[in-house]
PDB file of N, CA and C in Angstrom:
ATOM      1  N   UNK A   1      82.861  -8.239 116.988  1.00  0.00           N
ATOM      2  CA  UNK A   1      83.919  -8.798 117.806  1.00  0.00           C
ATOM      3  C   UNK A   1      83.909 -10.324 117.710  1.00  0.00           C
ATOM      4  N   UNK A   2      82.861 -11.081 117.772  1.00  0.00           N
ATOM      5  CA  UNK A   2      82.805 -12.432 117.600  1.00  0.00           C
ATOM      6  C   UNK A   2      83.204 -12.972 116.423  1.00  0.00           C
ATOM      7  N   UNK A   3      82.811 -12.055 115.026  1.00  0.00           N
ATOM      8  CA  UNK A   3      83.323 -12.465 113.809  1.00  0.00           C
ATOM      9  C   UNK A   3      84.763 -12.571 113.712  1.00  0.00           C
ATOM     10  N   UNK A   4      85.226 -11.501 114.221  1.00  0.00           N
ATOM     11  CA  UNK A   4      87.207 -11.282 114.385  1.00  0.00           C
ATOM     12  C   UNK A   4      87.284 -12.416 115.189  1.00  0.00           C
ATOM     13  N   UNK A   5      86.909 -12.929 116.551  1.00  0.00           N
ATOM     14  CA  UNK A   5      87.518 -13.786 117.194  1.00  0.00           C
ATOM     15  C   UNK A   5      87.470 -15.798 116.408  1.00  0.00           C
ATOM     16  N   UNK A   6      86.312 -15.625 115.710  1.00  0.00           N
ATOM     17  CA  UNK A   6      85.903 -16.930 114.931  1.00  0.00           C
ATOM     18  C   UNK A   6      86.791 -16.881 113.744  1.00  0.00           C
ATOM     19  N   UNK A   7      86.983 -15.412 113.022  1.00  0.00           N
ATOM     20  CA  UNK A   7      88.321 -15.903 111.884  1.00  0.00           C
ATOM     21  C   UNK A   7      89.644 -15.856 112.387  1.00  0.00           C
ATOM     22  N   UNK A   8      89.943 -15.286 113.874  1.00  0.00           N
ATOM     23  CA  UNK A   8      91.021 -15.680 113.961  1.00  0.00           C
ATOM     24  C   UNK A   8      91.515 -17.286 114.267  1.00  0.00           C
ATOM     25  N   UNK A   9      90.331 -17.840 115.040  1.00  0.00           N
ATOM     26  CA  UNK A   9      90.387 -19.152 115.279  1.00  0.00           C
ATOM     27  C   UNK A   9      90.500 -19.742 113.884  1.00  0.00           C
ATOM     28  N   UNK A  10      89.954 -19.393 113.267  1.00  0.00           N
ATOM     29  CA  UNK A  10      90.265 -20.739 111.812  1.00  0.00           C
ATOM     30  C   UNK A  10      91.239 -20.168 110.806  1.00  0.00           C
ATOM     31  N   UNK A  11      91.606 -19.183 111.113  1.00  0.00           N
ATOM     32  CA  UNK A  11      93.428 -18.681 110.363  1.00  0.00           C
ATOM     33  C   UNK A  11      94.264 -19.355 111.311  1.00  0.00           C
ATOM     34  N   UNK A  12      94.394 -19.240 112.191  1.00  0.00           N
ATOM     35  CA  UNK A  12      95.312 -19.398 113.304  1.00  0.00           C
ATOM     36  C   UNK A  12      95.505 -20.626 113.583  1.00  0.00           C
ATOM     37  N   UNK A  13      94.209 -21.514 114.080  1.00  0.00           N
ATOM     38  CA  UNK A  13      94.070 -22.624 114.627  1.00  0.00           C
ATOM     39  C   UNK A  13      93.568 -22.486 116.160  1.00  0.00           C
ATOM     40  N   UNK A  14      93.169 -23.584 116.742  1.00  0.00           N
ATOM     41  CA  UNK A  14      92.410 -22.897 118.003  1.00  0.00           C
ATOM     42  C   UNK A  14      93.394 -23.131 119.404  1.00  0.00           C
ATOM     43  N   UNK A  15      94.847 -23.545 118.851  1.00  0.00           N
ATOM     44  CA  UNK A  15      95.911 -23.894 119.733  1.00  0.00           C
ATOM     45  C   UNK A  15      96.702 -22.637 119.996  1.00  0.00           C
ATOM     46  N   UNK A  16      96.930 -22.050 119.128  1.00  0.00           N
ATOM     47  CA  UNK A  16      97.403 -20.664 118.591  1.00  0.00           C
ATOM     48  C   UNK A  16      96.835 -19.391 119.256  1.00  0.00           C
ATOM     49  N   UNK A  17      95.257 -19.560 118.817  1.00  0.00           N
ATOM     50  CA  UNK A  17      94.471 -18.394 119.217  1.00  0.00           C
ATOM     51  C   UNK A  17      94.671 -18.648 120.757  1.00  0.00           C
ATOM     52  N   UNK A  18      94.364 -19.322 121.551  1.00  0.00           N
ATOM     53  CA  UNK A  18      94.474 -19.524 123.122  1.00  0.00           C
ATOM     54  C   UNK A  18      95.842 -19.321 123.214  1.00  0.00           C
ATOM     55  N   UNK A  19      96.977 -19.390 122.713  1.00  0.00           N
ATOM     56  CA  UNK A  19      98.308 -19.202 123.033  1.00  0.00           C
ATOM     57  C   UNK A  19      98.643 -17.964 123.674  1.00  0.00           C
ATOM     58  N   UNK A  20      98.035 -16.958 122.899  1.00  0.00           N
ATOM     59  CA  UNK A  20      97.778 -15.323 123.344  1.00  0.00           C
ATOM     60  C   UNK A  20      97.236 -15.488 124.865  1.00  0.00           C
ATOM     61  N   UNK A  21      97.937 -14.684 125.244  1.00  0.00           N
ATOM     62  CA  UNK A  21      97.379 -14.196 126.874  1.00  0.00           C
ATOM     63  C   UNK A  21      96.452 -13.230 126.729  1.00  0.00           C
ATOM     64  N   UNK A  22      95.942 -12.741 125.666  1.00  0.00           N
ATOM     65  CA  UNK A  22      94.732 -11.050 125.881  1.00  0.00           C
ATOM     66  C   UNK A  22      93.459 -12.071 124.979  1.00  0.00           C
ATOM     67  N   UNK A  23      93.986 -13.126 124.475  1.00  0.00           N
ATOM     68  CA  UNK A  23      92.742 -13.974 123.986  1.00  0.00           C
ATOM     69  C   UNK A  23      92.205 -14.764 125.500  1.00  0.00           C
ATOM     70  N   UNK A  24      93.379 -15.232 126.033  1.00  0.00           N
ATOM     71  CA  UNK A  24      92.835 -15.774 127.245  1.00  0.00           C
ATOM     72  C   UNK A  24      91.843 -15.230 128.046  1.00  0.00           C
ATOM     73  N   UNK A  25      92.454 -13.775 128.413  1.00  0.00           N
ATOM     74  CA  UNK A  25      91.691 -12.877 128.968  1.00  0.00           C
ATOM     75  C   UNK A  25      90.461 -12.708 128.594  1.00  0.00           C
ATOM     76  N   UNK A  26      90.199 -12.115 127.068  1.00  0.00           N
ATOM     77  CA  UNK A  26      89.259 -12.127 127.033  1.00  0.00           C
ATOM     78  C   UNK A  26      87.864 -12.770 127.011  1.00  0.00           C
ATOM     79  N   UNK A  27      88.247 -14.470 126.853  1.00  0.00           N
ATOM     80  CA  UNK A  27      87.497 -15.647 127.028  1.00  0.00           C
ATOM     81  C   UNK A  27      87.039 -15.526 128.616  1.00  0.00           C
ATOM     82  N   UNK A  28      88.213 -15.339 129.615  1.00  0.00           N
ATOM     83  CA  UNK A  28      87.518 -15.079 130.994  1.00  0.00           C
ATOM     84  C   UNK A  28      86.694 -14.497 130.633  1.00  0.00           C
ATOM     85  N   UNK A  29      87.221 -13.013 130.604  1.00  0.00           N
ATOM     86  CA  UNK A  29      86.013 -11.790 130.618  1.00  0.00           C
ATOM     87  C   UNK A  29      84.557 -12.061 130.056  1.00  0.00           C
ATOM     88  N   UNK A  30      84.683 -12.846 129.127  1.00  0.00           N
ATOM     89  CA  UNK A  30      82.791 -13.363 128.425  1.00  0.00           C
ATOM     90  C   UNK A  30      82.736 -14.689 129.387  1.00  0.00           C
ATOM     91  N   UNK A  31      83.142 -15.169 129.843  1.00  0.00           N
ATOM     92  CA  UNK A  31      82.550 -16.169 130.661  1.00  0.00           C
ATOM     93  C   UNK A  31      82.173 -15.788 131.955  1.00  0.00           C
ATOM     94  N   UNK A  32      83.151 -14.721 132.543  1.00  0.00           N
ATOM     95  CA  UNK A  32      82.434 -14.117 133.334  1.00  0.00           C
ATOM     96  C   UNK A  32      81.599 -13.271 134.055  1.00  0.00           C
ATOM     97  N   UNK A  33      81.220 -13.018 132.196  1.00  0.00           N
ATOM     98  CA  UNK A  33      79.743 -11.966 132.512  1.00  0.00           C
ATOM     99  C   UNK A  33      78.439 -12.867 132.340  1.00  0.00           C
ATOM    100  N   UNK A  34      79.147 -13.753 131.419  1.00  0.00           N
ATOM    101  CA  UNK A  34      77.659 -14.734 131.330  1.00  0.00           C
ATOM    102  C   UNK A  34      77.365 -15.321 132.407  1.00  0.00           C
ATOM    103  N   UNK A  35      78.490 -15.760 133.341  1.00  0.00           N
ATOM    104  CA  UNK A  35      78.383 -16.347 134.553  1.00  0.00           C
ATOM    105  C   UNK A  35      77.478 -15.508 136.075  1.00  0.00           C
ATOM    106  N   UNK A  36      77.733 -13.930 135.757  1.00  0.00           N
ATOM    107  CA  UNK A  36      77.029 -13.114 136.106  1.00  0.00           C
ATOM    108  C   UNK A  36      75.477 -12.647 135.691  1.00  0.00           C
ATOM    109  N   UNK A  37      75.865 -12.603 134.640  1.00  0.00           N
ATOM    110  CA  UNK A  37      73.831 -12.676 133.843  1.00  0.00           C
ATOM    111  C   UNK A  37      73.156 -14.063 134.542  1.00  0.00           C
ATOM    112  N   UNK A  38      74.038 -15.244 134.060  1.00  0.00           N
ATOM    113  CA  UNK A  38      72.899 -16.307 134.292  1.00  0.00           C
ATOM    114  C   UNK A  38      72.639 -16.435 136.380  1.00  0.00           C
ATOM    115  N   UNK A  39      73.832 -16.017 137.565  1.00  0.00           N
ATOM    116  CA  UNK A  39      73.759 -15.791 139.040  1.00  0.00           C
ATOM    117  C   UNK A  39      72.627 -14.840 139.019  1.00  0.00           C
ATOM    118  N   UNK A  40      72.810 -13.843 138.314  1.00  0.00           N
ATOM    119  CA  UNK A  40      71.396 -12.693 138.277  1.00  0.00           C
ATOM    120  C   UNK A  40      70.166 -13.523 138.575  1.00  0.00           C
ATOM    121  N   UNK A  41      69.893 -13.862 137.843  1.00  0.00           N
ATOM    122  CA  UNK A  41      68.839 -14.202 137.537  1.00  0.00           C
ATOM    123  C   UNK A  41      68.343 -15.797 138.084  1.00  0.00           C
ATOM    124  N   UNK A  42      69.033 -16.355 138.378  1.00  0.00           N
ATOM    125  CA  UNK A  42      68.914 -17.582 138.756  1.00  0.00           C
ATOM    126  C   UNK A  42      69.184 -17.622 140.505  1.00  0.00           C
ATOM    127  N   UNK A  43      69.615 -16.921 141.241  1.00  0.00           N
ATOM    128  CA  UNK A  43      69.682 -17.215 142.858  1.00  0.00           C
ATOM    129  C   UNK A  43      69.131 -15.908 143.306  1.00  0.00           C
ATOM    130  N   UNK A  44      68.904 -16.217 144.392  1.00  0.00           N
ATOM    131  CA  UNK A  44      68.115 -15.531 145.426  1.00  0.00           C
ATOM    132  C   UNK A  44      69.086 -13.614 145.550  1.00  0.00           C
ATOM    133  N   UNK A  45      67.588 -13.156 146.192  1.00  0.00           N
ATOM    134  CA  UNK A  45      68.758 -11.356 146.382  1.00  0.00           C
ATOM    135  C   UNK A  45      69.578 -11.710 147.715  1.00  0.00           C
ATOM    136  N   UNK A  46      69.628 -13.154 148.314  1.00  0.00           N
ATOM    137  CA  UNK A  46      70.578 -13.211 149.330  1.00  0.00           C
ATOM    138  C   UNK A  46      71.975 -12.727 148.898  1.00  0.00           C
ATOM    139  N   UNK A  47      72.257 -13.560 147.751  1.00  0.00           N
ATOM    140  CA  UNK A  47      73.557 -13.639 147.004  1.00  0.00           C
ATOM    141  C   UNK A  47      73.462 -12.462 146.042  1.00  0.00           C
ATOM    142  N   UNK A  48      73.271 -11.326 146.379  1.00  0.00           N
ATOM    143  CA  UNK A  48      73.572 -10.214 145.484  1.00  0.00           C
ATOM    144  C   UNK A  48      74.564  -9.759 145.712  1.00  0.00           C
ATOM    145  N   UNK A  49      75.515  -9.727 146.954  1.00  0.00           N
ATOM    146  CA  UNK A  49      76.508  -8.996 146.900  1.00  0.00           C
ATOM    147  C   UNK A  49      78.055  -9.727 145.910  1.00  0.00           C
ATOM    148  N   UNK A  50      78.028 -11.294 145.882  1.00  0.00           N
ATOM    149  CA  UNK A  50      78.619 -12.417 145.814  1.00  0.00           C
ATOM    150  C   UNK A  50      78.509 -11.714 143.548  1.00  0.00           C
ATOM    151  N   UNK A  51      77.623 -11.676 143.701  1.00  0.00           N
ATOM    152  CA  UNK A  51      77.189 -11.246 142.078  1.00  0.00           C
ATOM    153  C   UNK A  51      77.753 -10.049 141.206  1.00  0.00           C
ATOM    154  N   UNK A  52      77.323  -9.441 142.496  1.00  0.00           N
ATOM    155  CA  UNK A  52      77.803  -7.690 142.102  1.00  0.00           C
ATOM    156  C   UNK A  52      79.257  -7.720 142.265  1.00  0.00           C
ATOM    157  N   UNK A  53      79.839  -8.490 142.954  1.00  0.00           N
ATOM    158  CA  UNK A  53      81.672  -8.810 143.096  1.00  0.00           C
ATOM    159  C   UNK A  53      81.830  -9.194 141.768  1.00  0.00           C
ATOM    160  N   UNK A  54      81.350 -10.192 140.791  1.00  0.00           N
ATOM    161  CA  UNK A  54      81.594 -11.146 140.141  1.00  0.00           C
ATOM    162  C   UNK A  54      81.561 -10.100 138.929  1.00  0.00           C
ATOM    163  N   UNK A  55      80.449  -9.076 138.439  1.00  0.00           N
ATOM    164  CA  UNK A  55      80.411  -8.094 137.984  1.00  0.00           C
ATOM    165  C   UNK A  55      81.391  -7.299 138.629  1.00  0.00           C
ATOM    166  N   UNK A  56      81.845  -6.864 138.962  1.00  0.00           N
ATOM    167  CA  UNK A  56      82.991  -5.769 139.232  1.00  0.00           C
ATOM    168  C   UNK A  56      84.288  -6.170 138.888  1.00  0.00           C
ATOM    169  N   UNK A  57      84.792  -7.449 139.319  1.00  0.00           N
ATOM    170  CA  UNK A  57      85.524  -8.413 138.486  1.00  0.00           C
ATOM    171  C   UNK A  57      85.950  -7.966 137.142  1.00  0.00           C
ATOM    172  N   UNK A  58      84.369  -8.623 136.369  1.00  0.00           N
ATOM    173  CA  UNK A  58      84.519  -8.316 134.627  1.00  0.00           C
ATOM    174  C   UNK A  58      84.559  -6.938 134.615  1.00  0.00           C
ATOM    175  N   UNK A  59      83.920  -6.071 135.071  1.00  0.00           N
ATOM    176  CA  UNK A  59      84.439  -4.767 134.745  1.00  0.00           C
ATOM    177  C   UNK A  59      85.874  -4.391 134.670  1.00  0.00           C
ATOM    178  N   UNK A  60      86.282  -4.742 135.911  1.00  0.00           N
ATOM    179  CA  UNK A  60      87.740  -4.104 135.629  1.00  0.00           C
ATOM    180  C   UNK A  60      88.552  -4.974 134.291  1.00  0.00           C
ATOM    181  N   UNK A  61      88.039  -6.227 134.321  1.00  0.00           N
ATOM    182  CA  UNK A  61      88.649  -6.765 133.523  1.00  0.00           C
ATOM    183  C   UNK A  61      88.218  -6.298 131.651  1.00  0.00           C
ATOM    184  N   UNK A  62      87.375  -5.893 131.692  1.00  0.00           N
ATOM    185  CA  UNK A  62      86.959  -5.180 130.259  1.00  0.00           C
ATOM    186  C   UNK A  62      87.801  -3.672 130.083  1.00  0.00           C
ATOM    187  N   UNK A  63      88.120  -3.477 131.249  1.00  0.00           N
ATOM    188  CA  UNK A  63      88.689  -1.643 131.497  1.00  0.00           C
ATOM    189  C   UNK A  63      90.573  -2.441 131.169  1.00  0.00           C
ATOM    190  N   UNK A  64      90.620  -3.221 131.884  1.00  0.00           N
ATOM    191  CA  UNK A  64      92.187  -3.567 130.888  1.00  0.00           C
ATOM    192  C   UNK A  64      92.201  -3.592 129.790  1.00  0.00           C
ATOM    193  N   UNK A  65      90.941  -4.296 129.635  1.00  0.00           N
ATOM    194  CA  UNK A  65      91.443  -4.946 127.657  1.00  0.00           C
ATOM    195  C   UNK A  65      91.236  -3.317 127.008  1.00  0.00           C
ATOM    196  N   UNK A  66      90.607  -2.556 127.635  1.00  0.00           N
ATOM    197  CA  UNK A  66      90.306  -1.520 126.772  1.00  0.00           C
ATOM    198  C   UNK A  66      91.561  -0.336 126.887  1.00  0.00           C
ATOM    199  N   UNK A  67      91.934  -0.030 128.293  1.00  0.00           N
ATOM    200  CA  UNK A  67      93.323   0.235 128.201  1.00  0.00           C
ATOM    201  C   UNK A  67      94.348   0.129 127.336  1.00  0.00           C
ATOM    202  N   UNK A  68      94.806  -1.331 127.501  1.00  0.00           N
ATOM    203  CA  UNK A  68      95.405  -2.326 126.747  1.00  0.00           C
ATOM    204  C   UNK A  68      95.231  -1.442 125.047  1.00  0.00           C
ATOM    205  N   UNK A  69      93.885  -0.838 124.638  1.00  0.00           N
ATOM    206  CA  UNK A  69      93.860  -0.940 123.269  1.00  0.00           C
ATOM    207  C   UNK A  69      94.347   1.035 123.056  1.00  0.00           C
ATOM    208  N   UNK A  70      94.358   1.690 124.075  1.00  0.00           N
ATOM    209  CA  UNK A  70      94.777   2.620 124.217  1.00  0.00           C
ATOM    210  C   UNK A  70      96.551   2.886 124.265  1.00  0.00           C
ATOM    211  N   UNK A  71      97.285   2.191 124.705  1.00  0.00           N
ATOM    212  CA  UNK A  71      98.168   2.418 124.374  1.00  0.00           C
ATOM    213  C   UNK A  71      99.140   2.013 123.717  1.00  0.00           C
ATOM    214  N   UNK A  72      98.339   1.462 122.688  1.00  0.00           N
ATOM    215  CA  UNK A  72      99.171   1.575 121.207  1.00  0.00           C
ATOM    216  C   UNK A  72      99.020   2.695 120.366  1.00  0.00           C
ATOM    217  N   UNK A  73      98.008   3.653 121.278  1.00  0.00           N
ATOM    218  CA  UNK A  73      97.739   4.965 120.224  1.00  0.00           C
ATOM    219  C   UNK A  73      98.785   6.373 120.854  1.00  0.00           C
ATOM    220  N   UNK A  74      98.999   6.809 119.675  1.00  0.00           N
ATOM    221  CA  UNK A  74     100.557   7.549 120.068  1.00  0.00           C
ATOM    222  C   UNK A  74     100.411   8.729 121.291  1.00  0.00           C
ATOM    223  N   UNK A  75      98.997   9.639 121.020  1.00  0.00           N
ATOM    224  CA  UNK A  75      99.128  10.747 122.163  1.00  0.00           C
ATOM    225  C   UNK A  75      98.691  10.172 123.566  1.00  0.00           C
ATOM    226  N   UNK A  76      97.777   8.990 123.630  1.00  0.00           N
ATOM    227  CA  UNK A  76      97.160   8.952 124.441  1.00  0.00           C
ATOM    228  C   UNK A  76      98.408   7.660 125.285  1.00  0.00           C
ATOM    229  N   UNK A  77      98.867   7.047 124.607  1.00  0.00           N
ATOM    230  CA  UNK A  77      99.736   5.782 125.397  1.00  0.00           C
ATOM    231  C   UNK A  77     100.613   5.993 126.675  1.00  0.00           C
ATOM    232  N   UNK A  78     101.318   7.530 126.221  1.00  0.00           N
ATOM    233  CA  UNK A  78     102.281   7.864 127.899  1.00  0.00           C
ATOM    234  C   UNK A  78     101.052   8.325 128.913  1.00  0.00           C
ATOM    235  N   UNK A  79     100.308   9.224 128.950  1.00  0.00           N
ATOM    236  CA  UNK A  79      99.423   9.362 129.556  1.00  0.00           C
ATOM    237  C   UNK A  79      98.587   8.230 130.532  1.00  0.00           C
ATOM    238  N   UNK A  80      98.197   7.226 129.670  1.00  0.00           N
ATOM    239  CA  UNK A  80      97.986   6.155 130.160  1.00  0.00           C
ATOM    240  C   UNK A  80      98.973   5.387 130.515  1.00  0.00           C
ATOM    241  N   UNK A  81      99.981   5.054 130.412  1.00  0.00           N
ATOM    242  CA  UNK A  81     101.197   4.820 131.376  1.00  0.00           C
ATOM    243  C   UNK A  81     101.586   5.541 132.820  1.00  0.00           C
ATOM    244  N   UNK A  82     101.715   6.922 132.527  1.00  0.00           N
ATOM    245  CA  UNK A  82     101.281   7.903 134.048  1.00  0.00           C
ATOM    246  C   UNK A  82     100.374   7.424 134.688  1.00  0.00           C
ATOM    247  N   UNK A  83      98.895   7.123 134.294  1.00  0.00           N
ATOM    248  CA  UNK A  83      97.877   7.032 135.268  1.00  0.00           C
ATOM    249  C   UNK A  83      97.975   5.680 135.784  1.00  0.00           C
ATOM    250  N   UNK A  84      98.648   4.681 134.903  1.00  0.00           N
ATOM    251  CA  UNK A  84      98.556   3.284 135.793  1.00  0.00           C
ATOM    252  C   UNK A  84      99.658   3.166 136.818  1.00  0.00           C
ATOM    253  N   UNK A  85     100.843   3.901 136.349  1.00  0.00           N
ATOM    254  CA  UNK A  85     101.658   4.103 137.476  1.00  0.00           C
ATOM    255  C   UNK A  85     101.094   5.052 138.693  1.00  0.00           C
ATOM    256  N   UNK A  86      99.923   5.543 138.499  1.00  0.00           N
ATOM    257  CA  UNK A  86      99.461   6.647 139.658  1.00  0.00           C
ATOM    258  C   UNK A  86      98.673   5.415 140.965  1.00  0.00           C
ATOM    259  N   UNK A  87      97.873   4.657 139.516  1.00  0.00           N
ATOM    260  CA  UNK A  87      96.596   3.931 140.351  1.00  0.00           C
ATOM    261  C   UNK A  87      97.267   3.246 140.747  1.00  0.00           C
ATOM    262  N   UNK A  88      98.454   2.300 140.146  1.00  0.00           N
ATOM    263  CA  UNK A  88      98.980   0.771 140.917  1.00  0.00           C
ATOM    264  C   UNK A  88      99.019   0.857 142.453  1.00  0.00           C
ATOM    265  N   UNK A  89      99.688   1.870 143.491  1.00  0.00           N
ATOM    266  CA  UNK A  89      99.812   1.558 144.498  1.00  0.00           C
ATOM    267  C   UNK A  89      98.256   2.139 145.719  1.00  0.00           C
ATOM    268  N   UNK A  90      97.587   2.653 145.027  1.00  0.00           N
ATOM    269  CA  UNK A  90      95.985   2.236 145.243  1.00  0.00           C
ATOM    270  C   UNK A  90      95.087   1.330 145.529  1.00  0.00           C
ATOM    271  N   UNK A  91      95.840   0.567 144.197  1.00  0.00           N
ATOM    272  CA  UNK A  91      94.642  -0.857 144.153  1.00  0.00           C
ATOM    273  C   UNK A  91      95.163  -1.889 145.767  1.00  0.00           C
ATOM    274  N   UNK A  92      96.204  -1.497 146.239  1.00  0.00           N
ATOM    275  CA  UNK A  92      96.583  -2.510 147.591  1.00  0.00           C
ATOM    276  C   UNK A  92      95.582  -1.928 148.730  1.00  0.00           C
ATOM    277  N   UNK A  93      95.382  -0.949 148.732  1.00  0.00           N
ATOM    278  CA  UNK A  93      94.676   0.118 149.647  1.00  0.00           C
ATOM    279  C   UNK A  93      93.149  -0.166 149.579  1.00  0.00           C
ATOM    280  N   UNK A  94      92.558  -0.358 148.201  1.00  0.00           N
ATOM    281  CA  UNK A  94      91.103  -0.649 148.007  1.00  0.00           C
ATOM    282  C   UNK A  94      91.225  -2.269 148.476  1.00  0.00           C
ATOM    283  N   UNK A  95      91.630  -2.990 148.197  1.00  0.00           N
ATOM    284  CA  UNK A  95      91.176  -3.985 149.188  1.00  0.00           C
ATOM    285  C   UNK A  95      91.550  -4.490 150.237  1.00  0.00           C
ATOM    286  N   UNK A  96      92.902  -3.589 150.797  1.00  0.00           N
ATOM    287  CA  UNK A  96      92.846  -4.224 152.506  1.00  0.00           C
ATOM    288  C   UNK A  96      91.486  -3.158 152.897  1.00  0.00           C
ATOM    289  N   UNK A  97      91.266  -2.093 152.368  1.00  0.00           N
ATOM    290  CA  UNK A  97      89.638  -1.500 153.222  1.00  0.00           C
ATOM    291  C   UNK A  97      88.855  -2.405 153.110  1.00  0.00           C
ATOM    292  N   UNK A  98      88.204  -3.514 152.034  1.00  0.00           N
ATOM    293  CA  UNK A  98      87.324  -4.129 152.305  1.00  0.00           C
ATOM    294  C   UNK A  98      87.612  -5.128 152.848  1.00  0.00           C
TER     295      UNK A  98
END
């Protein structure tokens, strides 16, 4: 994955490659696991819950991009269209509970 993202930067240019919104994304998404590895390990188990948010975060955000790569594939793409139209009015519900 790093090799694809380093030749796209030097085909592309590195103005280009950031132009993409799922490149954007995915630059969050690695910054904010590293940002989670290095909170791990570096602050107290006070701040574990603050961490484990920060991780849950990148999770969902790795479960888009991976989505995302699902429905460009022909049987599986409406399917996965159904289920995000199932979950969308869910996700308002999971966090007014917390």
């Amino acid at each position: 994955m790093l090799v694809a993202i380093l030749l796209q930067i030097l085909y592309s240019g590195l103005k280009s490659y950031f132009a993409s919104p799922w490149n954007q994304t995915d630059q969050a998404m690695y910054a904010l696991l590293v940002l989670a590895v290095v909170l791990r390990y570096t602050l107290a188990d006070s701040y574990f819950e603050w961490i484990r948010n920060v991780y849950a975060v990148d999770l969902v955000m790795f479960y888009l991009r991976i989505l995302q790569l699902f429905l460009i594939e022909k049987h599986l793409g409406p399917k996965i269209i159904m289920i995000r139209r199932m979950v969308y009015p869910n996700v308002f519900f999971t966090f007014v509970n917390n």
